[in-house]
Protein backbone atom coordinates (compact mmCIF):
# COMPACT_ATOMS: atom_id res chain seq x y z
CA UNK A 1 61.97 105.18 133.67
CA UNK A 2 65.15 103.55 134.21
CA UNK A 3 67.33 104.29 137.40
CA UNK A 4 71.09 103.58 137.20
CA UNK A 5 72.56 101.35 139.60
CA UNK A 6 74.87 102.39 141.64
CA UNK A 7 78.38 101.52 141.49
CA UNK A 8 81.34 100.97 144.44
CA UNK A 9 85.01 101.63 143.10
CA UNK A 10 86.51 101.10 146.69
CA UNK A 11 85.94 100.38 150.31
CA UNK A 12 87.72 100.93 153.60
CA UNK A 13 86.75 100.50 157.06
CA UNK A 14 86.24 103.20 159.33
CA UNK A 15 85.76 100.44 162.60
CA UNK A 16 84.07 99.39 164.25
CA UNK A 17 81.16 98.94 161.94
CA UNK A 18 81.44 101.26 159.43
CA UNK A 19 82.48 101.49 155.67
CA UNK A 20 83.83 104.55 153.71
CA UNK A 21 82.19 103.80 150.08
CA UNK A 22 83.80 105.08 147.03
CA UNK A 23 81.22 105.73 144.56
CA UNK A 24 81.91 105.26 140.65
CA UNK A 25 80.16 108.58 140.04
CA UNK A 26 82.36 110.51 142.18
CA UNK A 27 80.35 110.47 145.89
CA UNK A 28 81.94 109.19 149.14
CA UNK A 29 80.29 107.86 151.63
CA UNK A 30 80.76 106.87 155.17
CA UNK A 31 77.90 104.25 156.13
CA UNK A 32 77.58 102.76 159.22
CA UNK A 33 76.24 99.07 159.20
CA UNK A 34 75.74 97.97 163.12
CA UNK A 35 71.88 98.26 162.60
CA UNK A 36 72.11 96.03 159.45
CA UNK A 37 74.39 93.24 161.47
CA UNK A 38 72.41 93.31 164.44
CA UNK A 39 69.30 92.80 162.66
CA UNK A 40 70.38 90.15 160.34
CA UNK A 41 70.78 87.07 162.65
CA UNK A 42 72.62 84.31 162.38
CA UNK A 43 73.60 84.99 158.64
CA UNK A 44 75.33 88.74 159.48
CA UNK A 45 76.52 87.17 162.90
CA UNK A 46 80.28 86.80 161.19
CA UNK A 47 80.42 90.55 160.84
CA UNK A 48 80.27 91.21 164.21
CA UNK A 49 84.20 89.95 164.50
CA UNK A 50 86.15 92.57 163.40
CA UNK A 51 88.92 90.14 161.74
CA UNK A 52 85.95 89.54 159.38
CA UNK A 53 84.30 92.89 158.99
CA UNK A 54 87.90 94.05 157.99
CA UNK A 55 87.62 91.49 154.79
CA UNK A 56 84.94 94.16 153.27
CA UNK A 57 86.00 94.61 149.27
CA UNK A 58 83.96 95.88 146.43
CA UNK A 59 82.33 92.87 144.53
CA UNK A 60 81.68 91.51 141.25
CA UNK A 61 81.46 94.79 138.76
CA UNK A 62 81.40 97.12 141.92
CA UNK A 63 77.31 96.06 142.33
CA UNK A 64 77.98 95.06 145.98
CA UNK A 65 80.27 95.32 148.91
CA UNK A 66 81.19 91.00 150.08
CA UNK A 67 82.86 89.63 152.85
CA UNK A 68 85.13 86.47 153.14
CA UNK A 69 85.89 84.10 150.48
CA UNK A 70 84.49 84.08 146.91
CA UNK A 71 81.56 81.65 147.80
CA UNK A 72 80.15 83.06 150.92
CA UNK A 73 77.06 84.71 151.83
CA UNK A 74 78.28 87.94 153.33
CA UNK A 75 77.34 90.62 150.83
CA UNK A 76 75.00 93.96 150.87
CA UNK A 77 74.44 95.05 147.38
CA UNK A 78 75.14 98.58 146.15
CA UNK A 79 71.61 99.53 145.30
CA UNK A 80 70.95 98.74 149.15
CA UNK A 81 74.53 100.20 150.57
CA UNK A 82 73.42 103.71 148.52
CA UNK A 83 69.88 103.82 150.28
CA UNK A 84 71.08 103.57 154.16
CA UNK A 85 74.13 106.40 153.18
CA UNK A 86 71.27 108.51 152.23
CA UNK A 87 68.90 107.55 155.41
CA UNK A 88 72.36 108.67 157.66
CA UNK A 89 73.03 111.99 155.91
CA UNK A 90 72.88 115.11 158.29
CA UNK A 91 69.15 116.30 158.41
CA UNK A 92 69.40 120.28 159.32
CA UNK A 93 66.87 123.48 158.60
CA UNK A 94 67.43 123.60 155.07
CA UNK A 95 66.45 119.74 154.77
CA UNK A 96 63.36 120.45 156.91
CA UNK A 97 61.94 123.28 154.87
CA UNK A 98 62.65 121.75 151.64
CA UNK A 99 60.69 118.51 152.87
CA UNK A 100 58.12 120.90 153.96
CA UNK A 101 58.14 122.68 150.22
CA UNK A 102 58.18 119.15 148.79
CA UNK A 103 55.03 117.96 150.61
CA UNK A 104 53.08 121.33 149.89
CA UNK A 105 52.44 121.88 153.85
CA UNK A 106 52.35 124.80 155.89
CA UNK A 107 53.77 125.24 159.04
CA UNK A 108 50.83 124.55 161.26
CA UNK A 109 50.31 121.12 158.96
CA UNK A 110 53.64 120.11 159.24
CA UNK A 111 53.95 120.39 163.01
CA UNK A 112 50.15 118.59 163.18
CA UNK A 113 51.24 115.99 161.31
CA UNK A 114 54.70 115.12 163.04
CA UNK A 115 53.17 115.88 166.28
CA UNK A 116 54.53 118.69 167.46
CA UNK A 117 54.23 122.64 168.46
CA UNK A 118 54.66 125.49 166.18
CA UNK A 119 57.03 127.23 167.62
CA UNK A 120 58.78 123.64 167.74
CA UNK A 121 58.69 123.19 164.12
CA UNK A 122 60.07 126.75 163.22
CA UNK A 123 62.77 126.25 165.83
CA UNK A 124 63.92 122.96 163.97
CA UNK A 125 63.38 125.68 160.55
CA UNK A 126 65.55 128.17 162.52
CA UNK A 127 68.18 125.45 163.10
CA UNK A 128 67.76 123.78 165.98
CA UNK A 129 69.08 120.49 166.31
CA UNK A 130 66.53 118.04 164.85
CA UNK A 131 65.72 114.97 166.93
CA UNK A 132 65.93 111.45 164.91
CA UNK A 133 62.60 110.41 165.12
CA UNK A 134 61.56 113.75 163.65
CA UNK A 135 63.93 112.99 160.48
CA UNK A 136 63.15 109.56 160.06
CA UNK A 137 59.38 110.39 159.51
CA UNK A 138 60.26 113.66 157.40
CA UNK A 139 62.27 110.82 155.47
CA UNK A 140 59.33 108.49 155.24
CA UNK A 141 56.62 110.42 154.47
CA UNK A 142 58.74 111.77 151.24
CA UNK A 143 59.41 108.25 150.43
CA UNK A 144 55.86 106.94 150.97
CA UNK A 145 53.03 109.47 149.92
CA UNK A 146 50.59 106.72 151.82
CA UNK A 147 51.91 107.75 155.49
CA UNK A 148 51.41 110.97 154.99
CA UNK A 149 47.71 110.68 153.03
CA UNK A 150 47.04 108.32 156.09
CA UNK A 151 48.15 111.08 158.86
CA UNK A 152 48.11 114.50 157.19
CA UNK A 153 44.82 116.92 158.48
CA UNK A 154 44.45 119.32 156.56
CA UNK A 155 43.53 122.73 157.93
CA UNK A 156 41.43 125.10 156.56
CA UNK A 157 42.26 128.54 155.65
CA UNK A 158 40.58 131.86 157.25
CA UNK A 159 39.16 131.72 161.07
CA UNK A 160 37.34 128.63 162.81
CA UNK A 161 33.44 129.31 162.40
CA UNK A 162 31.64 130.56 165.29
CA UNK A 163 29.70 127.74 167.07
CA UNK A 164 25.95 127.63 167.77
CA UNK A 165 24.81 129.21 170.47
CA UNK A 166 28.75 130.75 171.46
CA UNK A 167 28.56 134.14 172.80
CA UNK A 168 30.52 136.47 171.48
C-alpha cells in the first residue's frame, strides 16, 4: 500500500508558536509547535526567538516546512507537520462514538478501559467537553491496536453468575 506524502503550498505564522499550513490537496491547517521546540533541545532552541520562528517557508518540493538559511538544520518535514495537525484537531461526541464504533466496544468497555464511569463516558457521548488526556488515549489506542489489546477487559454478556454459597 502506498500512502501519499503530504505536500505544503504555503506557510504563515499565527505567533507565537504556531503555523497556518497550506496543504497542496486543498486542507488548512493551524498547528501549533511549542511542544515540538521545547522538546527538541539545543537544536530547536533558535525557534524559540520569534525573529527566527518568523523565517518559517515551505521547503524543497513543499516536503517540509525550514527555517533560516538554505544550509541549516531547522526543518520539520511534512509527513511529520500533517501528523501533530491531526493529534490537535477538536475531539467532540461525534469523534468519541466513532472511536468507540471503530474499536468494536460498548459503553461499559469503553469507560473500563479509559478509566472512567458510565455515566461519564455517555456524558462525553452527549457532548460534554472532553478532557485531553481522555482524547489523547482515544487517539492512541486507534493508532496502536497493542495499548488497547494490553488494557481492554472484556466483559461478558448476560448477568454475573451467582457465587457459591451466596444467598439469594
Amino acid at each position: 500500500m502506498t500512502t501519499k506524502l503530504p505536500r505544503i503550498d504555503g506557510v504563515t505564522i499565527a505567533p507565537p508558536t504556531s503555523l497556518v499550513v497550506e496543504w497542496s490537496d486543498g486542507g488548512l491547517d493551524t498547528i501549533d509547535l511549542a511542544g515540538w521546540i521545547a522538546t527538541g533541545d539545543d537544536l530547536l532552541a533558535p525557534l524559540r526567538d520569534y525573529a527566527m520562528f518568523a523565517t518559517a517557508r515551505p521547503g524543497l518540493y513543499g516536503a517540509s516546512v525550514v527555517w533560516g538559511d538554505e544550509e541549516g538544520d531547522l526543518v520539520i518535514d511534512a509527513h511529520h507537520l500533517r501528523l501533530l495537525a491531526a493529534e490537535q484537531k477538536p475531539f467532540g461526541s461525534k469523534d468519541a462514538a466513532a472511536w468507540q464504533g471503530e474499536i468494536g466496544l460498548s459503553n461499559n468497555e469503553a469507560a473500563d478501559f479509559l478509566g472512567i464511569s458510565l455515566s461519564t463516558w455517555n456524558a462525553y457521548k452527549a457532548g460534554a467537553q472532553i478532557p485531553m488526556p481522555i482524547v489523547m488515549v482515544c487517539r492512541a489506542a486507534r493508532r496502536d491496536p497493542l495499548l488497547l489489546q494490553a488494557h481492554l477487559r472484556p466483559r461478558r454478556p448476560g448477568r454475573p453468575r451467582r457465587m457459591e454459597g451466596s444467598v439469594r
